[in-house]
Structure formats: C-alpha cells, structure tokens
Protein backbone atom coordinates (compact mmCIF):
# COMPACT_ATOMS: atom_id res chain seq x y z
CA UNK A 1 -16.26 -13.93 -10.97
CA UNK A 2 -12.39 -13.57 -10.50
CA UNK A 3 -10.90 -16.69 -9.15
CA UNK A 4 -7.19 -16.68 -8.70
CA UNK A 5 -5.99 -19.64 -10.85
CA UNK A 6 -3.41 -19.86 -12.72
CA UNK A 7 -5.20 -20.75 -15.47
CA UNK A 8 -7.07 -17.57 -15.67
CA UNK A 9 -4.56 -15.24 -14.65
CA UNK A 10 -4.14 -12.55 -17.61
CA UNK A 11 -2.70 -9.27 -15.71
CA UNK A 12 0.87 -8.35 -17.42
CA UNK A 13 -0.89 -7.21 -20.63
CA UNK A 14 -4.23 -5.44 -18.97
CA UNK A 15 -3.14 -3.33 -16.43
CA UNK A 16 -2.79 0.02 -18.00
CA UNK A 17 -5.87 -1.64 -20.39
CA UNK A 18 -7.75 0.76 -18.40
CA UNK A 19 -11.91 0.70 -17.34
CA UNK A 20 -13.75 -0.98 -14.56
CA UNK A 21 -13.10 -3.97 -15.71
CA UNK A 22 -9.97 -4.14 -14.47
CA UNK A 23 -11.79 -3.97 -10.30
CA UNK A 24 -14.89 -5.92 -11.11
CA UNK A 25 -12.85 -9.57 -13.34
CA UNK A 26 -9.54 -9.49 -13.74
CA UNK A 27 -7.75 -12.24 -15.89
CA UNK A 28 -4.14 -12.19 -14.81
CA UNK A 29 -1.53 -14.20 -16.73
CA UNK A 30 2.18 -14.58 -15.63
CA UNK A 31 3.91 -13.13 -18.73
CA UNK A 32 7.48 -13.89 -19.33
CA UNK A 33 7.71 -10.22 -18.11
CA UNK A 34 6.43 -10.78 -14.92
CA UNK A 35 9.53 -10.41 -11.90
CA UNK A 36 7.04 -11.07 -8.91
CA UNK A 37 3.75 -12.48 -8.48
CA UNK A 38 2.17 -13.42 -5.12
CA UNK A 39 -1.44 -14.62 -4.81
CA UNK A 40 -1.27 -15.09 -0.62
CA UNK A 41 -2.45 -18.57 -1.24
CA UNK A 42 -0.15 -20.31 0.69
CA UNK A 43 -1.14 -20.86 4.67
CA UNK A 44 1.29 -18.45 6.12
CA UNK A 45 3.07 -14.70 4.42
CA UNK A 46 5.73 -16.35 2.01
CA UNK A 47 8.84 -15.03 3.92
CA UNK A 48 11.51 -15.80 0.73
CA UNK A 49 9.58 -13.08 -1.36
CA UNK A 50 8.77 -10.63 2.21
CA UNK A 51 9.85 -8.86 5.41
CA UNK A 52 7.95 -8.48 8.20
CA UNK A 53 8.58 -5.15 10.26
CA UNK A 54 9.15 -5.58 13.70
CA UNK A 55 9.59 -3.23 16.79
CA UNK A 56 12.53 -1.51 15.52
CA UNK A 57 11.14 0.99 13.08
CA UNK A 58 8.96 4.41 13.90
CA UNK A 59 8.47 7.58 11.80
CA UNK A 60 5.92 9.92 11.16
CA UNK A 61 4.79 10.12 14.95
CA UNK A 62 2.21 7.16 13.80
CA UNK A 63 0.61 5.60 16.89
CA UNK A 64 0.91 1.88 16.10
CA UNK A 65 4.12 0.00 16.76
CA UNK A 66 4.35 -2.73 14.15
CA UNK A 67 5.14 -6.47 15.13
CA UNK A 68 6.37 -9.43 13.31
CA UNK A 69 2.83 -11.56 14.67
CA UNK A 70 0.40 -13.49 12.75
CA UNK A 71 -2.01 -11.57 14.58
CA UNK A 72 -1.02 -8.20 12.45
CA UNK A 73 -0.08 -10.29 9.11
CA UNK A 74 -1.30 -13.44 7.90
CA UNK A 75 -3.31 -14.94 4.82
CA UNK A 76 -6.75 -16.15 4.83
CA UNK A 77 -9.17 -17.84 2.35
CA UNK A 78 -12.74 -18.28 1.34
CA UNK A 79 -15.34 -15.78 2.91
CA UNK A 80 -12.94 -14.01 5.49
CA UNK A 81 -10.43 -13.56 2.03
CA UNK A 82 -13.94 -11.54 0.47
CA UNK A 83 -16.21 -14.47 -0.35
CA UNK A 84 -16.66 -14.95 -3.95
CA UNK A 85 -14.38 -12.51 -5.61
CA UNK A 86 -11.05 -13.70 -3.71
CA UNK A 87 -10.37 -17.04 -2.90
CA UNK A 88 -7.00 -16.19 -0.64
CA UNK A 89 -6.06 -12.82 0.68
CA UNK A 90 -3.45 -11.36 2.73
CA UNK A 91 -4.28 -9.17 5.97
CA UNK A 92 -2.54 -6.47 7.83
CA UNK A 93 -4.21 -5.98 10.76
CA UNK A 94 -4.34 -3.00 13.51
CA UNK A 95 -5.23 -4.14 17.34
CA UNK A 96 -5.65 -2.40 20.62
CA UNK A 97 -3.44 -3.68 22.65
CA UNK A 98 -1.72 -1.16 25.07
CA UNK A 99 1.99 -0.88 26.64
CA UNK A 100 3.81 -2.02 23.71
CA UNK A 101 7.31 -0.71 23.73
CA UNK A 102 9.43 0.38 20.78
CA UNK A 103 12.99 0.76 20.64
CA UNK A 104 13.25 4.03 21.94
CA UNK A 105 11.73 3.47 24.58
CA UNK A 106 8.39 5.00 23.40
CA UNK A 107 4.87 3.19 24.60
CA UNK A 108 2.14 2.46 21.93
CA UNK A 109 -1.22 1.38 22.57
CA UNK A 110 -2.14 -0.36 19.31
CA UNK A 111 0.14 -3.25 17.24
CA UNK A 112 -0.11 -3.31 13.23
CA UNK A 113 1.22 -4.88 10.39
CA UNK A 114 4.21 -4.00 7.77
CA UNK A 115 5.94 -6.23 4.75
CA UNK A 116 8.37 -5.45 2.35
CA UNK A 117 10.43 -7.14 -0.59
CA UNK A 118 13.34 -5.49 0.56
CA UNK A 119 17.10 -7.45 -1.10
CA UNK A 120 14.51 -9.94 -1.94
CA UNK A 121 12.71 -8.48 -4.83
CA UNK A 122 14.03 -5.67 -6.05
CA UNK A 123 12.89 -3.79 -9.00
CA UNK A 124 14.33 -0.80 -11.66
CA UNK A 125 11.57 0.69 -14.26
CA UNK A 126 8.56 -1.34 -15.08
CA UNK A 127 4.84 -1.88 -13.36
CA UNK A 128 4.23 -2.15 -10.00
CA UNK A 129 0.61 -3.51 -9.36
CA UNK A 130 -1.88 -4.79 -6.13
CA UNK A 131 -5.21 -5.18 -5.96
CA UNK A 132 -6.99 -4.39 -2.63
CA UNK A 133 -9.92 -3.66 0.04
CA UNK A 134 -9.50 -0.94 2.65
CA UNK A 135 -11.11 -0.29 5.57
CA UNK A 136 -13.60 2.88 6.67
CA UNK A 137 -12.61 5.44 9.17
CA UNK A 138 -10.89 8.40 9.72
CA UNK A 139 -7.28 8.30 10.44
CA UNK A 140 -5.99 4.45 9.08
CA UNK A 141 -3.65 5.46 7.14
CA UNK A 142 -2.29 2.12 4.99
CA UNK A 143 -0.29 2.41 1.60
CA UNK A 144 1.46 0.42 -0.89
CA UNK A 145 4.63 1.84 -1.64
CA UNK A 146 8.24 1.78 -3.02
CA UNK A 147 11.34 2.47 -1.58
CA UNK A 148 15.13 3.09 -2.89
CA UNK A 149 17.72 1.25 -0.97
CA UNK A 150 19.72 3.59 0.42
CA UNK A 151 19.23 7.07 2.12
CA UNK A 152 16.30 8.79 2.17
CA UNK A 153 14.99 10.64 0.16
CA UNK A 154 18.25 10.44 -2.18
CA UNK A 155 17.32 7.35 -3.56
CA UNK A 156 13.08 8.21 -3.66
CA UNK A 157 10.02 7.20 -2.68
CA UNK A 158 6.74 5.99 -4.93
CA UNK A 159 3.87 6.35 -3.20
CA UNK A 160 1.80 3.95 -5.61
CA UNK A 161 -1.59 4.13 -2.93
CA UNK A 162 -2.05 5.98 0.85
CA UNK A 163 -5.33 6.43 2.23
CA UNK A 164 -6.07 8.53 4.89
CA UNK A 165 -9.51 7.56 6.30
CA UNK A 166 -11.68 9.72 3.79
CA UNK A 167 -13.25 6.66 1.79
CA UNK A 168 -13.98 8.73 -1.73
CA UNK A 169 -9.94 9.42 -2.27
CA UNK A 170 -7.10 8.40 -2.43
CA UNK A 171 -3.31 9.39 -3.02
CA UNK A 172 -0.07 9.35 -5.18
CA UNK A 173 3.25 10.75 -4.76
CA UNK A 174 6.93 11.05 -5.36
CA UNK A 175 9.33 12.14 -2.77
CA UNK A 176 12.94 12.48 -3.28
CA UNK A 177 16.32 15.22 -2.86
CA UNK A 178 14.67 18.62 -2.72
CA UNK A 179 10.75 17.54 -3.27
CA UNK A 180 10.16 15.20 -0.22
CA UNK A 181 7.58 15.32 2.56
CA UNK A 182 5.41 18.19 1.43
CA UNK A 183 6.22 17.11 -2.10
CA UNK A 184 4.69 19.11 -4.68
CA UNK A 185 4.43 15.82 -6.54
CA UNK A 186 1.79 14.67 -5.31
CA UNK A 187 -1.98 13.84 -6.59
CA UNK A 188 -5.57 12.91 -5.10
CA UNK A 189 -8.09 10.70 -6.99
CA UNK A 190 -11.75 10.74 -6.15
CA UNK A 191 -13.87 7.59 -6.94
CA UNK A 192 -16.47 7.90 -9.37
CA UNK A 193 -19.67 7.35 -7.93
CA UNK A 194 -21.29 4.71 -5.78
CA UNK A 195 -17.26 3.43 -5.60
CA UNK A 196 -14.77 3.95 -2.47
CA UNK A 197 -12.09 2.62 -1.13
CA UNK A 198 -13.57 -0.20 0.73
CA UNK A 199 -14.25 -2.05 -2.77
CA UNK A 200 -11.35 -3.53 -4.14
CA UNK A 201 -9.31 -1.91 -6.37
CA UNK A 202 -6.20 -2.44 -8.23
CA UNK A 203 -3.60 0.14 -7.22
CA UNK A 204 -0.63 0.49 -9.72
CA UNK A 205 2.43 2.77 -11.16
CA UNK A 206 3.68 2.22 -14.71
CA UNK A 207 8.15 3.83 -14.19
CA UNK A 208 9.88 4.59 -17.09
CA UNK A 209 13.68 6.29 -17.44
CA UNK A 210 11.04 9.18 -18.37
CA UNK A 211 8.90 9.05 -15.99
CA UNK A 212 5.28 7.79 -14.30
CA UNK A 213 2.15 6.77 -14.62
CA UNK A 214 -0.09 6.44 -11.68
CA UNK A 215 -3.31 4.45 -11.99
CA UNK A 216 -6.59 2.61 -10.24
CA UNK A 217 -8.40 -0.09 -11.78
CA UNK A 218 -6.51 0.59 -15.13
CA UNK A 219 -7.55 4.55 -15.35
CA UNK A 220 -4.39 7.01 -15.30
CA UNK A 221 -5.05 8.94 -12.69
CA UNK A 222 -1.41 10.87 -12.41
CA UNK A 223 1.39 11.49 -15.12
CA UNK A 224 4.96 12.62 -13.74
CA UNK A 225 7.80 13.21 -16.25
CA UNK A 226 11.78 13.20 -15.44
CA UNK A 227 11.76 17.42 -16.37
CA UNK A 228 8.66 17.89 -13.55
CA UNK A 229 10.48 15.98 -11.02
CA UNK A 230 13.85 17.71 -11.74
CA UNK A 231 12.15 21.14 -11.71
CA UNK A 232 11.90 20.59 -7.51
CA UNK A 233 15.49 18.63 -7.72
CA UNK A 234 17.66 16.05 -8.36
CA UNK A 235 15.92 12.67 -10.50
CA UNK A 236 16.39 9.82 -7.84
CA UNK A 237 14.54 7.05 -10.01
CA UNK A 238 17.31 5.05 -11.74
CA UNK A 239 18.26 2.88 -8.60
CA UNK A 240 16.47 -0.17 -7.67
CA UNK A 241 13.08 -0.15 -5.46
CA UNK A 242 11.58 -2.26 -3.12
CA UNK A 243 7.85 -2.80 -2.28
CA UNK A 244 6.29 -1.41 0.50
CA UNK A 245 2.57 -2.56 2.26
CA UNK A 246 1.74 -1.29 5.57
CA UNK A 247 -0.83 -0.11 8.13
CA UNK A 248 -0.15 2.62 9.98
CA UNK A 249 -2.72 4.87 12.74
CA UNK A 250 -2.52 7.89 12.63
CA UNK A 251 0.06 10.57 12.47
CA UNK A 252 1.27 13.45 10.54
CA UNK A 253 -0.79 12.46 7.21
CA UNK A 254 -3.83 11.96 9.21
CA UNK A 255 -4.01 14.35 11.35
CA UNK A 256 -2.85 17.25 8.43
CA UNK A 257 -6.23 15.96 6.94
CA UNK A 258 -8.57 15.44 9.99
CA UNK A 259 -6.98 17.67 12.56
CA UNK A 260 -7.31 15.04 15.21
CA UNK A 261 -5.55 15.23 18.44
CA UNK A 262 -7.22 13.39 21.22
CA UNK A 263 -7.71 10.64 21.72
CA UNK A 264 -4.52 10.13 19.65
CA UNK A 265 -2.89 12.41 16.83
CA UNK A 266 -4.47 11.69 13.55
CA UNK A 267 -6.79 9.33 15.06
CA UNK A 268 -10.03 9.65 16.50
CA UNK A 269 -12.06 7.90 18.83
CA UNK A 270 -14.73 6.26 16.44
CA UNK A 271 -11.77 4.81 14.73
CA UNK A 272 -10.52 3.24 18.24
CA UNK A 273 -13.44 1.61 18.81
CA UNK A 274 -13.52 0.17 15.05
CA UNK A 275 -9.88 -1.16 16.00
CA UNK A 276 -11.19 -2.44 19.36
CA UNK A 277 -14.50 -3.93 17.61
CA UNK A 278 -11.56 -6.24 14.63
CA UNK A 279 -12.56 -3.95 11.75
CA UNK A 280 -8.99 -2.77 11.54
CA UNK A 281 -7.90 -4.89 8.59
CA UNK A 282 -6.42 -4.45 4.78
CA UNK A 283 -6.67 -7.08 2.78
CA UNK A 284 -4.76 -7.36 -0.41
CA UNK A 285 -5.69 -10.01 -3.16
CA UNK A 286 -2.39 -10.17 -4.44
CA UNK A 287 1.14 -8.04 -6.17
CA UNK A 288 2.99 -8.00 -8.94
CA UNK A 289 6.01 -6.34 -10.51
CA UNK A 290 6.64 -6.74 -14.10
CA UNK A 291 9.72 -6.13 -15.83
C-alpha cells in the first residue's frame, strides 16, 4: 500500500516510468530536482506554498462562486483522506448554499474551492505532477492546471487534467495567442477498462523548450511540439507558470458536452442533489513540480 512517508517517497525518477503502477503504489522520493512537493499533511492548506481564491474572480459563466473557507478547502486524514491508500489528502469542496454574491454583483447558489502557487512557486520547463480522486456526475468540472503570469492567453495556459462529469475521460490542452478557447490543441483520454476517474490517478505534463508530454498514471497520453503549437500562433511557453487546482460547476465546458440548461447551465439536477447530499468533493493526495 502507498503510505506517504518520506521514507518511501520515490516520484522524481518514475513519473514518465509509465504503467499502472504508477496509480495502484507509488514510491515518491524528493530528488534534488524536485522545486515543490506538498503531501497536505499538515492540519490546515499550507498558505506559504498556496492561494486561496476568493469572491473576486468569475469566468466561464461557471455557477459556483469560490470562497477562501475551510468549508470549500481543507486537508483531512485517515479514512475521509481514502482509507488505506492515502494517509492525508487535500479537499476542494462544492456546497449548496444560495445568495452568495460576487463582485459584480452577480448571485450564485453554490460555494467551491480554488488554490494556486501563484509568485509563490513558480515554475519554467520541467514536470508538473498530482495524484487524485474525482467525483461522479455530470457537469463538475475540476482541473489541475497552469497558468503564465501575465495576460491571457499571451503568456498560455496548460491544461495538465479537466473533467467534465463523463467518468471514462478525461482532458488535456494548451491555450495561448491565436489557439485559445476552442484550441485545436487539445486531447481526450479514455480509461482502460474497469478504471475511471473516481480512482485515483496521477495527472502530469512533462514541458520542454520543445515541447509536451501529457500523461496519467505514467502512460503518454498527448505529445505537443513547439512547430504544432506555432502552426495556430505565437509559442507562449518560455515564461514562468503557476499551478492551478480548482472546482468549478458547470459552465461553458460542461454544458458544450452535456447540453444542460436548467436547472443551471452545464449542470444538471442529479448533480445538485449530489452537491446537496456532500458528494461534491476532489481530493488530491499530493503535487509536485520538478525542475
């Protein structure tokens, strides 16, 4: 069984090793390579490694309005963390919880969770890595994600994971000047059989000056070189990125898939009452960047 320890930690030198391996025992071991590594086992979100969104922030007509709460991000341990594969986990969590107001003015029935390493870790070529459990139904739409600091999409977007409610896939994307929101870089994986999204899985993106290589549980999944990208436009992948986790409801990547409208765009009613009922909830096991 995995147990995060120190001891046993062997990841810097397995993760494009590739197999099912990598989902079912991973060894992890802090190389001298390694930039960031966060195992969630401290009692609250470690805020000198994250950010936590708050109220100021909406995009992609998503129905949630995320909340700097422990009741949308905080760690847990033992069972809740996933019993006897994890021993401490971090949660974003969705909740019904109507007449939330946003900055513009805008009112939001449900509250989420949304962290980033924004001028705290920040990151130029090299992989990108988490492992983690999502939950089932249509319309959650959480990711893991990277980010350039300045405008976007001049300075790009990784799309390492997003999930859209369909359990057997997932997907991967660039965005950036001339190739962003209905990129055409952009890539689904389907699960092998008797896997989904709901088991854990390690989610990663290998950048080079040359390019990328998307993979789950070790298996390349997606390759992107520098001449594909600048085939749509202009390379925006030299600059320094910043990780990205998030839950989002909803909205225009959701709904493009499920065609949703009522009782909320993207996001059906089943999926309400699974908010409503607690089931709203990622949990990730842990991240790391190496150089």
């Amino acid at each position: 069984m995995y147990r995060k320890n120190f001891k046993n930690i062997l990841l810097g030198i397995m993760i494009s090793a590739g197999g099912n391996l990598f989902a079912q025992h991973v060894e992890v071991k802090v190389q001298k390579d390694t930039l960031f590594f966060d195992t969630f086992s401290e009692n609250t979100l470690d805020r000198q490694k994250w950010n936590v969104q708050g109220t100021d922030f909406w995009v992609n007509n998503e129905q949630q309005i995320y909340i700097d709460s422990s009741a949308t991000v905080f760690t847990v341990k033992g069972e809740k963390a996933g019993g006897v594969e994890v021993e401490d986990a971090l949660v974003l969590k969705a909740h019904y919880s109507p007449n939330y107001i946003n900055y513009k003015g805008n009112d939001f029935d449900f509250i989420s969770g949304r962290i980033n390493t924004q001028d705290k870790v920040m990151f130029t070529y090299g992989t990108a890595a988490a492992r983690m459990k999502l939950p089932k139904g249509a319309g959650y739409w959480p990711a893991f994600w990277a980010l350039g600091g300045g405008d976007w999409p001049e300075t790009g977007e990784i799309d390492i994971m997003e999930y859209v409610g369909e359990t057997d896939w997932i997907g991967v994307a660039l965005h950036g000047p001339g190739y962003s929101g209905e990129t055409p870089l952009v890539n689904k994986y389907f699960f092998p059989e008797g896997e989904d999204v709901t088991d854990w899985h390690v989610y990663s993106v290998d950048w080079t000056p040359e390019g990328f290589d998307f993979r789950v549980d070790g298996r390349l999944i997606y390759r992107v070189t520098k001449p594909m990208v600048e085939h749509y436009g202009k390379w925006a992948f030299d600059n320094p990125k910043y990780l990205i986790l998030n839950l989002a409801l909803g909205g225009a990547y959701p709904y493009k898939t499920n065609g949703v409208e009522e009782p909320y765009n993207g996001l059906p009613a089943s999926t309400v009452e699974l908010i409503k009922s607690g089931e709203a909830e990622v949990l990730v096991d842990w991240v790391l960047i190496t150089k």
